[in-house]
N, C-alpha and C. Protein backbone atom coordinates (compact mmCIF):
# COMPACT_ATOMS: atom_id res chain seq x y z
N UNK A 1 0.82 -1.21 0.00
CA UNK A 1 0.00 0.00 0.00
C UNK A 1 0.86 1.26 0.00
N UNK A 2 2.00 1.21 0.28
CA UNK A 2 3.06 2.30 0.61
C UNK A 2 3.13 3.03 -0.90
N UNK A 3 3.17 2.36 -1.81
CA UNK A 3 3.86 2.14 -3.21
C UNK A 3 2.61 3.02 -3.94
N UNK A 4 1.31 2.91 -3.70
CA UNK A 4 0.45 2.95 -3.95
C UNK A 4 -0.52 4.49 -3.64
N UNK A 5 0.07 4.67 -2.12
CA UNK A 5 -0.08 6.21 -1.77
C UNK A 5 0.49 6.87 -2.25
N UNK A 6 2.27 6.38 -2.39
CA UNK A 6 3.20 7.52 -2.70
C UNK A 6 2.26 7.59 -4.34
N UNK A 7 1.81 7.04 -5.24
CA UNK A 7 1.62 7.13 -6.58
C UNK A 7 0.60 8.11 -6.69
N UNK A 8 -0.34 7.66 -5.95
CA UNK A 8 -1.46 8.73 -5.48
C UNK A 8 -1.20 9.85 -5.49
N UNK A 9 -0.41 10.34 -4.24
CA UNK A 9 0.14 11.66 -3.43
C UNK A 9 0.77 12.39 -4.64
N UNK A 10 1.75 11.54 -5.09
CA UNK A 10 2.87 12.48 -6.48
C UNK A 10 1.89 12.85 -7.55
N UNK A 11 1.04 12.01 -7.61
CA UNK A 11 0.13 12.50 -9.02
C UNK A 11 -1.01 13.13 -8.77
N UNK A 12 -1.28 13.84 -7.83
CA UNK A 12 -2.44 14.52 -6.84
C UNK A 12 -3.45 13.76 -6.85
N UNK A 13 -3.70 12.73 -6.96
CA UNK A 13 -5.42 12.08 -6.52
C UNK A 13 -5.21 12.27 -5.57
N UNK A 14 -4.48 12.03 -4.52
CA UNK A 14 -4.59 12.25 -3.07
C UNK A 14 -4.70 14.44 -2.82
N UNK A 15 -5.54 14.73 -3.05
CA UNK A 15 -5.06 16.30 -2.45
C UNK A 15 -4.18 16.86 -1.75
N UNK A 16 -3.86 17.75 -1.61
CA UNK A 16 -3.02 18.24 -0.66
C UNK A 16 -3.74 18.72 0.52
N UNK A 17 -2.98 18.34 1.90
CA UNK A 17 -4.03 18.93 3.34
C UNK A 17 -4.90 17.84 3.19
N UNK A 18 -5.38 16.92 2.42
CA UNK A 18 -6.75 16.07 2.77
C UNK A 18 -6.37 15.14 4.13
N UNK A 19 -7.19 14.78 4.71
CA UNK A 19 -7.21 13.70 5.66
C UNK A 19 -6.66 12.23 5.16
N UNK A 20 -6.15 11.58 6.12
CA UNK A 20 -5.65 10.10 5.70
C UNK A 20 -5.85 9.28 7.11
N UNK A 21 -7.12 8.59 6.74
CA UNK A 21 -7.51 7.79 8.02
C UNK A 21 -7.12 6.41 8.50
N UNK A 22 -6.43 6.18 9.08
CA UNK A 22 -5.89 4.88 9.31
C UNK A 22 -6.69 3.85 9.32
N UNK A 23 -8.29 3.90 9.51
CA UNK A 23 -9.08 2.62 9.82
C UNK A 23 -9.71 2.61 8.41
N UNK A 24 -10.03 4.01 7.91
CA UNK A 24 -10.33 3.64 6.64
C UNK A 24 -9.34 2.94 5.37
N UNK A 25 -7.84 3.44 5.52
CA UNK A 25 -6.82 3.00 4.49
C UNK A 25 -7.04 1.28 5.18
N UNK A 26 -7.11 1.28 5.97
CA UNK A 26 -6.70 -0.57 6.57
C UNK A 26 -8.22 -1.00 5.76
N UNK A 27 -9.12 -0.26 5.97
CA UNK A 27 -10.35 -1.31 5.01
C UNK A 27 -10.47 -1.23 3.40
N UNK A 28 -9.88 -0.12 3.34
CA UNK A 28 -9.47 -0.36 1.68
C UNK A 28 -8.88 -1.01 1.05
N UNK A 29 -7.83 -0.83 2.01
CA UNK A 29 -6.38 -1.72 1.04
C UNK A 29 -6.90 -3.24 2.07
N UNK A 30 -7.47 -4.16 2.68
CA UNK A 30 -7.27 -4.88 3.05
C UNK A 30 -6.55 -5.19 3.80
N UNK A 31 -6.07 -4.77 5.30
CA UNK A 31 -4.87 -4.59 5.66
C UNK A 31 -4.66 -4.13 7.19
N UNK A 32 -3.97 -4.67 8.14
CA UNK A 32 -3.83 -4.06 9.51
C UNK A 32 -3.55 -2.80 9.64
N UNK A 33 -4.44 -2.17 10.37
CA UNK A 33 -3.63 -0.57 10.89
C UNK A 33 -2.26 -0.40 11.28
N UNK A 34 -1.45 -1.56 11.57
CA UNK A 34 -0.18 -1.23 11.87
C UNK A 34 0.59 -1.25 10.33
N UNK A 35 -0.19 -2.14 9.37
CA UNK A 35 0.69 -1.70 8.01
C UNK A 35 0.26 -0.68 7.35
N UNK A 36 -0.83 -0.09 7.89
CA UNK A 36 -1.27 1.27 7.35
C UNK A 36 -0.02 2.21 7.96
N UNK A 37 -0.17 2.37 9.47
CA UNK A 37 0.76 3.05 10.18
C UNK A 37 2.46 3.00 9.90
N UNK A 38 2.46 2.15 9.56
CA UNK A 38 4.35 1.79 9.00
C UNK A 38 4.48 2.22 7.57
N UNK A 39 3.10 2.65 6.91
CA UNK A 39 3.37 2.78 5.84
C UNK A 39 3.45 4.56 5.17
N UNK A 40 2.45 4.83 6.37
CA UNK A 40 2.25 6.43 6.47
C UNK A 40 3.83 7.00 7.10
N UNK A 41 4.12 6.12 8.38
CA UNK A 41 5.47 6.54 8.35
C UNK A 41 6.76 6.75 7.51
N UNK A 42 6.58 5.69 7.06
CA UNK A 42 7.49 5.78 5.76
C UNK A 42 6.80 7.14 4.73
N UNK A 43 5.89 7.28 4.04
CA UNK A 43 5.38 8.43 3.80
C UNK A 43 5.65 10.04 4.19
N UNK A 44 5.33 10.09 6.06
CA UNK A 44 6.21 10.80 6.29
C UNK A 44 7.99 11.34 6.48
N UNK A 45 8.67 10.12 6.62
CA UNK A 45 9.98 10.02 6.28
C UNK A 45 10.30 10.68 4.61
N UNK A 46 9.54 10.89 3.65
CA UNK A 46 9.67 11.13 2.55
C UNK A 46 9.22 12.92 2.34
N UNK A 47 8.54 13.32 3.13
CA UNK A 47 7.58 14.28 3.25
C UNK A 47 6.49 14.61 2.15
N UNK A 48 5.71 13.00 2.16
CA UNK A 48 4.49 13.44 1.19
C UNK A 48 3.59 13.53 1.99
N UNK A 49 3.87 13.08 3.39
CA UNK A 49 2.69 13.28 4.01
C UNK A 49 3.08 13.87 5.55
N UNK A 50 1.87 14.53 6.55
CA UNK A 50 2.43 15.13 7.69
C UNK A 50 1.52 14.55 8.64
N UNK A 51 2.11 14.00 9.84
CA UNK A 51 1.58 13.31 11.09
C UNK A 51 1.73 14.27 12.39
N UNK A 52 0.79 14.66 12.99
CA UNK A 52 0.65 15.51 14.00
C UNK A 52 0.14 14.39 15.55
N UNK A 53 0.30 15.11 16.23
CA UNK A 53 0.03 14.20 17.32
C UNK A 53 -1.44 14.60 17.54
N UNK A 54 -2.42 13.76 17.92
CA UNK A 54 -3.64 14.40 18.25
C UNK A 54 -4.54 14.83 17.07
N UNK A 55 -3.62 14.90 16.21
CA UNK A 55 -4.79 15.96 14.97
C UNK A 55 -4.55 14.93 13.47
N UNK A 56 -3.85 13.11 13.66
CA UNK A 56 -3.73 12.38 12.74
C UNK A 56 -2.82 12.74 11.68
N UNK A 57 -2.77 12.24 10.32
CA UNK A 57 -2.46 12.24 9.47
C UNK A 57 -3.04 13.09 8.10
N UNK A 58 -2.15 13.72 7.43
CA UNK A 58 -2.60 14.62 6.15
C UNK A 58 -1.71 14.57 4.99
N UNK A 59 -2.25 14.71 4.03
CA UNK A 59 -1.15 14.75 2.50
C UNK A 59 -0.26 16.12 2.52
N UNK A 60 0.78 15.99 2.80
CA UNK A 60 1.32 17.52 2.48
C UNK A 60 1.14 18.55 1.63
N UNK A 61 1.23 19.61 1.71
CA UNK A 61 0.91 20.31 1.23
C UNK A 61 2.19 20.26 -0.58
N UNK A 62 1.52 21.34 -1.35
CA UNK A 62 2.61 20.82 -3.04
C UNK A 62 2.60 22.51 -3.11
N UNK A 63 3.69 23.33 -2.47
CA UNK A 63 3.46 24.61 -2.54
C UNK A 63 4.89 24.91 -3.26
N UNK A 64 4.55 26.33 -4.77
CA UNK A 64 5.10 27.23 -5.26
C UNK A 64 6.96 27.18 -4.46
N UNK A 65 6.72 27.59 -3.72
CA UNK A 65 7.80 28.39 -2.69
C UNK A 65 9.27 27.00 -2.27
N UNK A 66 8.12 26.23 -1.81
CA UNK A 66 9.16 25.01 -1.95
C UNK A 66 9.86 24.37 -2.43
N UNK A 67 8.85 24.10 -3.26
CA UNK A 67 9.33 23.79 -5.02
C UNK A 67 10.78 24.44 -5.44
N UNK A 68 10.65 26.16 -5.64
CA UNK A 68 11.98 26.77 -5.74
C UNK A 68 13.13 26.35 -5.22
N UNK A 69 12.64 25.92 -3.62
CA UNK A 69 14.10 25.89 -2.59
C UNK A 69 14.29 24.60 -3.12
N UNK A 70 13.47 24.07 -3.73
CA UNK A 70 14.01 22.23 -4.20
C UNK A 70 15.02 22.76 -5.37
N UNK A 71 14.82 23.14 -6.34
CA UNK A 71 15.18 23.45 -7.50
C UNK A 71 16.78 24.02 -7.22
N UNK A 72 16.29 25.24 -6.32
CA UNK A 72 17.82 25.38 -6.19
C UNK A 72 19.19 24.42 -5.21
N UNK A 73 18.42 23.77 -4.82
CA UNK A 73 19.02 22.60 -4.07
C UNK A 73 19.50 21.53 -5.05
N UNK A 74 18.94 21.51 -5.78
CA UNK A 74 19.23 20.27 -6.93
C UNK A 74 20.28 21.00 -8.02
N UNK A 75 20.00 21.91 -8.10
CA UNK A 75 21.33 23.03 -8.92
C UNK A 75 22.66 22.62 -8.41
N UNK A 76 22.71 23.15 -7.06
CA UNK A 76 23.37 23.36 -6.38
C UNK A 76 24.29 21.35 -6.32
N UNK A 77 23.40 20.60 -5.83
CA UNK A 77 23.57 19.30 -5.66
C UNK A 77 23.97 18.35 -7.19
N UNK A 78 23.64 18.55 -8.54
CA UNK A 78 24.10 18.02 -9.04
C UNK A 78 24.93 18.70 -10.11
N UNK A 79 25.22 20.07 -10.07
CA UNK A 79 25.51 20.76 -11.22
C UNK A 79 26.92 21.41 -10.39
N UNK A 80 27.31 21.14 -9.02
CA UNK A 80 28.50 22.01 -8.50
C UNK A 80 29.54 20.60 -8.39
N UNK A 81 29.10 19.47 -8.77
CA UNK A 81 29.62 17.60 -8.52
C UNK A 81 29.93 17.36 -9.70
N UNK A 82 30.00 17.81 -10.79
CA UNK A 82 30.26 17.14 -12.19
C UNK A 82 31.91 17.04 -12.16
N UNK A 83 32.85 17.52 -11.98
CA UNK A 83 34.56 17.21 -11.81
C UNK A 83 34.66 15.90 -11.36
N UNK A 84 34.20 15.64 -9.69
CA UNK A 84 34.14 14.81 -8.95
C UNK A 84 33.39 13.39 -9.62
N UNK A 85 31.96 13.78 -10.22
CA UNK A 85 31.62 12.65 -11.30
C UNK A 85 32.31 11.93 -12.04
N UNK A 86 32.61 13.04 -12.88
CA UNK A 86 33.77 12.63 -14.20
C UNK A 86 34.72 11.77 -13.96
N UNK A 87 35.53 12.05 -13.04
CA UNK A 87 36.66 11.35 -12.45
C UNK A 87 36.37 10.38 -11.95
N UNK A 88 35.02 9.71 -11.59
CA UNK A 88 34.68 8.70 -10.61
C UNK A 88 33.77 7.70 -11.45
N UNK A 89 33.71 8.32 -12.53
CA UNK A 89 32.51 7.51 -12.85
C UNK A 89 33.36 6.27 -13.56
N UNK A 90 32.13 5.34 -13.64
CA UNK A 90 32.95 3.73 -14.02
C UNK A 90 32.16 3.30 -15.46
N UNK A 91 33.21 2.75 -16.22
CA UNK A 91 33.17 2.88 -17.67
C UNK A 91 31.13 2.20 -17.86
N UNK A 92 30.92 1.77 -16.71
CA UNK A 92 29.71 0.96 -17.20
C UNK A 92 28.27 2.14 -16.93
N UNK A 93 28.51 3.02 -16.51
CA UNK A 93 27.81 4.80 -16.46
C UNK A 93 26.61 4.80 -17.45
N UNK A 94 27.62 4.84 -19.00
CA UNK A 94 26.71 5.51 -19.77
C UNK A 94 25.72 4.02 -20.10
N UNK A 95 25.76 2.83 -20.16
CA UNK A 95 25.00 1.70 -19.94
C UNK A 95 23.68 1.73 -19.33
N UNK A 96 24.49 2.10 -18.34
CA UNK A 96 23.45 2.10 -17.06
C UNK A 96 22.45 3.05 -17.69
N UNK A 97 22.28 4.08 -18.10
CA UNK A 97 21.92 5.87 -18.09
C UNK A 97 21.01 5.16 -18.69
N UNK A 98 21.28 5.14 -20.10
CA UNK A 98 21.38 4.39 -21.39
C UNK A 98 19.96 3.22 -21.18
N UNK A 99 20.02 2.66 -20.13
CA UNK A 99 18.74 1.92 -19.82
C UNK A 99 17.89 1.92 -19.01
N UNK A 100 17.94 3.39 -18.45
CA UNK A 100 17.06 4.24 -17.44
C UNK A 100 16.15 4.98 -18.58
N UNK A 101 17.13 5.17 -19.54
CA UNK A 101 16.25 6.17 -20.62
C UNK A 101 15.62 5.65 -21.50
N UNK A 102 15.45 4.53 -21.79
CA UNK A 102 14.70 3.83 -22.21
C UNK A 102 13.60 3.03 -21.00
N UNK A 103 13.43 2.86 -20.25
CA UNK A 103 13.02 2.96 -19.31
C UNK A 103 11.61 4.03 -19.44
N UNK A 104 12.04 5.55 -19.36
CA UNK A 104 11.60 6.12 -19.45
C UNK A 104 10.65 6.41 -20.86
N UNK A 105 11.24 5.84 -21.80
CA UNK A 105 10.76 5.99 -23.13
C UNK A 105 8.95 4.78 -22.97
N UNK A 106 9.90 3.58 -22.94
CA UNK A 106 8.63 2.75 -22.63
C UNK A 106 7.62 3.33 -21.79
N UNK A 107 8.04 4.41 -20.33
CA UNK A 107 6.64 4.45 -20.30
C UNK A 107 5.89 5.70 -20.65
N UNK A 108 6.46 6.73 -21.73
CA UNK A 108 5.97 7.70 -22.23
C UNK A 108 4.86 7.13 -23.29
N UNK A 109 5.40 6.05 -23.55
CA UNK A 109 5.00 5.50 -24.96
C UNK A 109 3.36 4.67 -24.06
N UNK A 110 3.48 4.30 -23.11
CA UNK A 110 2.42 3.84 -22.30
C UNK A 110 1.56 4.17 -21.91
N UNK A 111 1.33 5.77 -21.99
CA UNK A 111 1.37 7.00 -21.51
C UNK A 111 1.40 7.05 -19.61
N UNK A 112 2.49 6.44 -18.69
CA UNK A 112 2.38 6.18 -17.53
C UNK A 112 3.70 7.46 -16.88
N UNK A 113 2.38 8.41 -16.61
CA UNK A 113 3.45 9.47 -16.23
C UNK A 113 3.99 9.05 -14.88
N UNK A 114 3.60 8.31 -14.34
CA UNK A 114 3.72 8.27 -12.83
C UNK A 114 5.29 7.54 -13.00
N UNK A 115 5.25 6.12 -13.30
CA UNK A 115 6.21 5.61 -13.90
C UNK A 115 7.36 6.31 -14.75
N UNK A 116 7.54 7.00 -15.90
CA UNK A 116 7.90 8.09 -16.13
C UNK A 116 8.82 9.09 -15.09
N UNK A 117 8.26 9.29 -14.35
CA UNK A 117 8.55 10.20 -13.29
C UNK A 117 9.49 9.29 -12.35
N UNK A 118 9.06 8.20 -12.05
CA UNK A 118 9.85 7.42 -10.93
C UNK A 118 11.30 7.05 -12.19
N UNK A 119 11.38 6.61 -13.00
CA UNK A 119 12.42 6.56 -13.79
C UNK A 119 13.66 7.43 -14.32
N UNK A 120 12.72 8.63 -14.53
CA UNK A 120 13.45 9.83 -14.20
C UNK A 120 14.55 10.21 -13.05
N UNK A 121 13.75 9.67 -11.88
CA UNK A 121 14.25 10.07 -10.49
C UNK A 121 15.51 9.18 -10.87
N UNK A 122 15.31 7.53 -11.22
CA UNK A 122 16.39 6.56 -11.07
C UNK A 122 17.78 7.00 -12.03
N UNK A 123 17.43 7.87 -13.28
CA UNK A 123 18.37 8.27 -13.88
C UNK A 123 19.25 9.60 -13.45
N UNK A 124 18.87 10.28 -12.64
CA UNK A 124 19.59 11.54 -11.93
C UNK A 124 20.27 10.70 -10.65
N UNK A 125 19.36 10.20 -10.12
CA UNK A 125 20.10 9.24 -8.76
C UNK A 125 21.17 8.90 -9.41
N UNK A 126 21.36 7.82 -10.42
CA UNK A 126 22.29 7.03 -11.02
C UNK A 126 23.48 8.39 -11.24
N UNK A 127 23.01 8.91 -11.63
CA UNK A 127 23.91 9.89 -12.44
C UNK A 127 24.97 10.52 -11.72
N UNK A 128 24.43 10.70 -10.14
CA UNK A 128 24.87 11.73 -9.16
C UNK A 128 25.57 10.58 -8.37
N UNK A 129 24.98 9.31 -8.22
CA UNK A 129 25.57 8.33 -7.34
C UNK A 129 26.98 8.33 -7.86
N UNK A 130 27.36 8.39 -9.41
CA UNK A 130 28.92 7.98 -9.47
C UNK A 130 29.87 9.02 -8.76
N UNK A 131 29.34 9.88 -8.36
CA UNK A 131 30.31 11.08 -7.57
C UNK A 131 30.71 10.69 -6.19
N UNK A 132 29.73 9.51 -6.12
CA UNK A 132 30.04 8.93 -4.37
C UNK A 132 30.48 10.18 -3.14
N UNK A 133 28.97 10.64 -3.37
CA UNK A 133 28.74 11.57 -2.10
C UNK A 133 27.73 11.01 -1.39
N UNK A 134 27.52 9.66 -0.82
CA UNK A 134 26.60 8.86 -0.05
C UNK A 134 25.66 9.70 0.65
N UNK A 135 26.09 10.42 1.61
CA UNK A 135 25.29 11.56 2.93
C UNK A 135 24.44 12.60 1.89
N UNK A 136 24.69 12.94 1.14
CA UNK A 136 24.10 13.74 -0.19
C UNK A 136 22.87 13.13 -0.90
N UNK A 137 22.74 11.95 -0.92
CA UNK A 137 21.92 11.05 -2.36
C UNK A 137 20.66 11.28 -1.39
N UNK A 138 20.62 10.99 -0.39
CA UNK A 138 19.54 11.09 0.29
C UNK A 138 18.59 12.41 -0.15
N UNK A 139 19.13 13.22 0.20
CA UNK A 139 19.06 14.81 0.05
C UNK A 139 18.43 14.83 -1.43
N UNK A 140 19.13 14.55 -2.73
CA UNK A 140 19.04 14.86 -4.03
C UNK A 140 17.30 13.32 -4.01
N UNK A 141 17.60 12.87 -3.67
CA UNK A 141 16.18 12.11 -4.07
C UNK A 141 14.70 12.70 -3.32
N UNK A 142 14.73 13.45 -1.90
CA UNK A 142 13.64 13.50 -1.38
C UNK A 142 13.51 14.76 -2.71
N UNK A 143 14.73 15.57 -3.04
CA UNK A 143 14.30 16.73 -4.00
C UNK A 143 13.62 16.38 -5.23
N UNK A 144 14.31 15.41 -6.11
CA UNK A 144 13.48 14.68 -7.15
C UNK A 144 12.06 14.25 -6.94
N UNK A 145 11.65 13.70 -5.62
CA UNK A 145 10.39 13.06 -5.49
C UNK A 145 9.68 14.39 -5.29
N UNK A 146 9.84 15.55 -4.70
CA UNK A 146 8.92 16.41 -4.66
C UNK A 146 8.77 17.60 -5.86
N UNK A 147 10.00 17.61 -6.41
CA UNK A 147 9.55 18.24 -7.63
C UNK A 147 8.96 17.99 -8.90
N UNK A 148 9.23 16.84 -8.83
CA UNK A 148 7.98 15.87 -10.10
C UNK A 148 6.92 15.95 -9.26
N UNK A 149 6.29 15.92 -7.90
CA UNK A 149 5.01 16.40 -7.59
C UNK A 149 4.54 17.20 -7.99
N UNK A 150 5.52 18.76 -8.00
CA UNK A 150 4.70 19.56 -8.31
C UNK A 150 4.93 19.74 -9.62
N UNK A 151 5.84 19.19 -10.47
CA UNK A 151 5.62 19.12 -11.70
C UNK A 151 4.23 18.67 -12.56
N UNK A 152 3.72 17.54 -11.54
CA UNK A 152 2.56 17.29 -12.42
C UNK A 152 1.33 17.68 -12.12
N UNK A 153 1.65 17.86 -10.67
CA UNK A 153 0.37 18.66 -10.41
C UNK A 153 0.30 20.03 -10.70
N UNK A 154 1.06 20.43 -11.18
CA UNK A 154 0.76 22.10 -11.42
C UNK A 154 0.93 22.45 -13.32
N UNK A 155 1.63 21.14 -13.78
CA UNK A 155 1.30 21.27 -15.35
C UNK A 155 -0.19 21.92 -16.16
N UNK A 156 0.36 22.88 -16.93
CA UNK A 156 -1.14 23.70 -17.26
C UNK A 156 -2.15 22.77 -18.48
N UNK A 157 -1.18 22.21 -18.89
CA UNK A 157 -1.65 20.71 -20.07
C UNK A 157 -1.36 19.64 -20.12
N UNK A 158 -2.06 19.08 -21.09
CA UNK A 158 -1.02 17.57 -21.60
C UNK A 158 -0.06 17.33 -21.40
N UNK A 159 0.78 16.57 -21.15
CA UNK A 159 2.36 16.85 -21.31
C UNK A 159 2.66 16.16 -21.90
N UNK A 160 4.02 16.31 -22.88
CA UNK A 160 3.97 15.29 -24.22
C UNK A 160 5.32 14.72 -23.03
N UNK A 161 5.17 13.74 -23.24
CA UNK A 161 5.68 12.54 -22.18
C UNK A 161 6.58 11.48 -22.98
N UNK A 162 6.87 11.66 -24.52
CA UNK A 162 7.80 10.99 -24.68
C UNK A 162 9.24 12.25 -24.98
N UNK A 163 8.45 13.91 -25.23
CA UNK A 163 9.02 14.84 -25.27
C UNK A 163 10.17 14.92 -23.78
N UNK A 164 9.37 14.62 -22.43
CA UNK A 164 9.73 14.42 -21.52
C UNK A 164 10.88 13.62 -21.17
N UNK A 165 11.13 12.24 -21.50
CA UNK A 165 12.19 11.29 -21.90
C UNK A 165 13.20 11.95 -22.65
N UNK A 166 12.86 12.56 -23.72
CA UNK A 166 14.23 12.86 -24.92
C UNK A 166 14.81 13.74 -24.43
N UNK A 167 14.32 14.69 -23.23
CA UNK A 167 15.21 15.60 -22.77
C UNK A 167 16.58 15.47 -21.81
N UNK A 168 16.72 13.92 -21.73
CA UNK A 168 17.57 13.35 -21.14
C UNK A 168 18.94 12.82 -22.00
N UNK A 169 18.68 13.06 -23.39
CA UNK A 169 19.82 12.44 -24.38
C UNK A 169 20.56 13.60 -24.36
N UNK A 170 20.62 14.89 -24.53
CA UNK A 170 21.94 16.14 -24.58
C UNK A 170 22.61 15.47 -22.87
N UNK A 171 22.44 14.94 -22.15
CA UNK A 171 22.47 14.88 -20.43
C UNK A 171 23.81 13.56 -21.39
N UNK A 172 22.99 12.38 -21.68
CA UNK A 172 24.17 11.04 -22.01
C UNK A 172 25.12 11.85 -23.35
N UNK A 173 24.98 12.76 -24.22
CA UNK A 173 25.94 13.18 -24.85
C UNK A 173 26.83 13.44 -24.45
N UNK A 174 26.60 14.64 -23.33
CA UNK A 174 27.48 15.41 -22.95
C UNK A 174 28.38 14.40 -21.73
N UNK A 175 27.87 13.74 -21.06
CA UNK A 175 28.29 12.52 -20.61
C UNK A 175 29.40 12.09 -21.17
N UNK A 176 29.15 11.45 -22.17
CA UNK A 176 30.18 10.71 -23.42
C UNK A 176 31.20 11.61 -23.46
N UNK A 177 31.24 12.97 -24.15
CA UNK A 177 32.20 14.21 -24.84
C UNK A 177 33.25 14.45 -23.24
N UNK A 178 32.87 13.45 -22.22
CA UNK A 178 33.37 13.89 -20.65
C UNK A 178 33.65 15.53 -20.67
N UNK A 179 32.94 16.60 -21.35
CA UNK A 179 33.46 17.79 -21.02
C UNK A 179 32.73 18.12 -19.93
N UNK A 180 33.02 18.40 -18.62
CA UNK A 180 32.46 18.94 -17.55
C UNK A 180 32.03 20.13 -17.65
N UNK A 181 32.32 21.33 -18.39
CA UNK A 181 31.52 22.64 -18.24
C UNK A 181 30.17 22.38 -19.15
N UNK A 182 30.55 21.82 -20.23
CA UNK A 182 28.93 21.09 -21.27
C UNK A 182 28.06 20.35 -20.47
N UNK A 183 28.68 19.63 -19.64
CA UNK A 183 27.61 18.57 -19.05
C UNK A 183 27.34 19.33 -17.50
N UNK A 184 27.84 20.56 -17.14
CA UNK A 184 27.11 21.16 -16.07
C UNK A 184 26.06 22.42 -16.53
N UNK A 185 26.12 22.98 -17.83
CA UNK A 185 25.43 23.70 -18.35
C UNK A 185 24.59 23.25 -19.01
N UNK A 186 24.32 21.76 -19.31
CA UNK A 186 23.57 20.95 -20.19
C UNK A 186 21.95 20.60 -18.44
N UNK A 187 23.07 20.07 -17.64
CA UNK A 187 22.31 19.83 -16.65
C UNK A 187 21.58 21.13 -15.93
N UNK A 188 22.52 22.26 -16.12
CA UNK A 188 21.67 22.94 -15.02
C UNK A 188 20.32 23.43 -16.23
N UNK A 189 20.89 23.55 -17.46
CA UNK A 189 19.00 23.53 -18.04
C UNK A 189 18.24 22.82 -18.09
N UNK A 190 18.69 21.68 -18.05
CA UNK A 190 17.77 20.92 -17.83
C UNK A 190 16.98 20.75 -16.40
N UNK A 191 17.32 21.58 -15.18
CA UNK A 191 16.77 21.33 -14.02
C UNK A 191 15.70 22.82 -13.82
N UNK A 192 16.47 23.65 -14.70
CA UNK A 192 15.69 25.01 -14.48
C UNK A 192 14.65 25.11 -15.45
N UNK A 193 14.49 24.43 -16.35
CA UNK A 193 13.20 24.03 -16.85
C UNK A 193 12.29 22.98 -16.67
N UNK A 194 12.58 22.46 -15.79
CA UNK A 194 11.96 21.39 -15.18
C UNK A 194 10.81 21.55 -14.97
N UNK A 195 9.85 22.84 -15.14
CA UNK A 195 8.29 22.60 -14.81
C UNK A 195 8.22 23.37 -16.27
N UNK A 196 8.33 22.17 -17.26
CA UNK A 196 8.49 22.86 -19.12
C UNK A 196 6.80 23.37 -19.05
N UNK A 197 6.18 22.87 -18.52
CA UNK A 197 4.48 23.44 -18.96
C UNK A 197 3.99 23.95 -17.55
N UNK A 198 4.39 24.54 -16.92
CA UNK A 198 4.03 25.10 -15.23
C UNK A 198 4.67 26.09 -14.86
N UNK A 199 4.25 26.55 -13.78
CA UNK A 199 5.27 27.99 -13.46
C UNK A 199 6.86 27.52 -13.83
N UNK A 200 7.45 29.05 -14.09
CA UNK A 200 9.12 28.94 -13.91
C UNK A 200 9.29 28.99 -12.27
N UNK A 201 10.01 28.06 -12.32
CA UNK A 201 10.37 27.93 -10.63
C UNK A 201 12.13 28.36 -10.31
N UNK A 202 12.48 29.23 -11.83
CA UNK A 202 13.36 30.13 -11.47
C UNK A 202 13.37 31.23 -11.08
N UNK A 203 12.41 31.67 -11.66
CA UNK A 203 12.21 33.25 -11.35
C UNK A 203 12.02 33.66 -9.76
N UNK A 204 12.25 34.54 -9.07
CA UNK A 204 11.82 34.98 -7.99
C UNK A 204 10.13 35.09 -7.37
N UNK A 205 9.87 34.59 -6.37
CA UNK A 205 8.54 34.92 -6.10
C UNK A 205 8.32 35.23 -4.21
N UNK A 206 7.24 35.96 -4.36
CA UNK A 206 7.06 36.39 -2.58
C UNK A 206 6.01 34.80 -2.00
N UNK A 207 5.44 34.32 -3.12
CA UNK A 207 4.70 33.44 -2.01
C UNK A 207 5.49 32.24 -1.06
């Protein structure tokens, strides 16, 4: 059921602020309140969701403002590491990439944005993991999982979703060419456009 909220939550069926009732999730999903409860925890460990004492469980909120501080965190986290990459990475890299992005292709072609999105995450993880900054990866994934939240929940249309995938091949080029200033200027556009059909979450804002 864990697997199942988070899919929910990232793709807004679950609202933001809505209630999440433990006796009701246990009769839905079929299931003890303690694997409801272990599962919301884990949930909250992720911050898709917020547990108060006394006042239960809620979907977190998918706010503007946050979003930014993600964005620039992920700038900052995978675009200031590319030297350290380069040098570290192991000849089997672009392989790996290479079948994340296809990955991703299959499920544009499926049209499974949710999937899509989780694949995505696995190809930046991958990408950033060869820099072997362990205490860091943590950090760069809760950012991935919440900015494809609000990526899709705040998309103003359709989203062409195999368009979505191909924006990852200049990323394995520049990879290949090992030039580190190409493949940190390749990446940081690619992160600052990251909401291609939704607000710019570069620009400055008061909310």
């Amino acid at each position: 059921m864990f697997s199942e909220l988070q899919r929910e939550i990232v793709l807004g069926l679950a609202e933001p602020d809505g209630a999440l009732i433990e006796l009701d999730l246990a009769q839905r999903f079929d299931c003890s309140q303690g694997t409801v409860r272990e599962a919301l925890m884990r949930l909250n460990e992720e911050g898709l969701v917020t547990r108060r004492p006394r006042r239960g469980t809620s979907v977190a909120p998918c706010r503007s403002a946050d979003a930014r501080a993600l964005i620039g965190l992920r700038l900052s986290i995978e675009c200031d590491n590319i030297g350290r990459l380069l040098r570290r990475a192991g000849g089997d890299l672009d392989e790996r990439l290479h079948a994340k992005l296809n990955d991703m292709r299959n499920a544009a072609r499926d049209a499974d944005e949710y999937g899509l999105a989780a694949h995505d995450r696995a190809f930046h993880l991958a990408l950033f993991e060869a820099a072997d900054l362990p205490l860091v990866a943590p950090i760069l994934r809760r950012c991935l999982l919440h900015v494809h939240r609000f990526k899709i929940m705040n998309s103003g249309q359709l989203r062409d979703l195999e368009e979505t995938a191909e924006r990852h091949v200049p990323i394995l080029d520049a990879l290949r060419a090992r030039e580190p200033d190409r493949l940190a200027e390749v990446l940081r556009h690619h992160i600052s456009t990251i909401v291609d059909f939704g607000p710019d979450l570069t620009e400055r804002s008061t909310q």
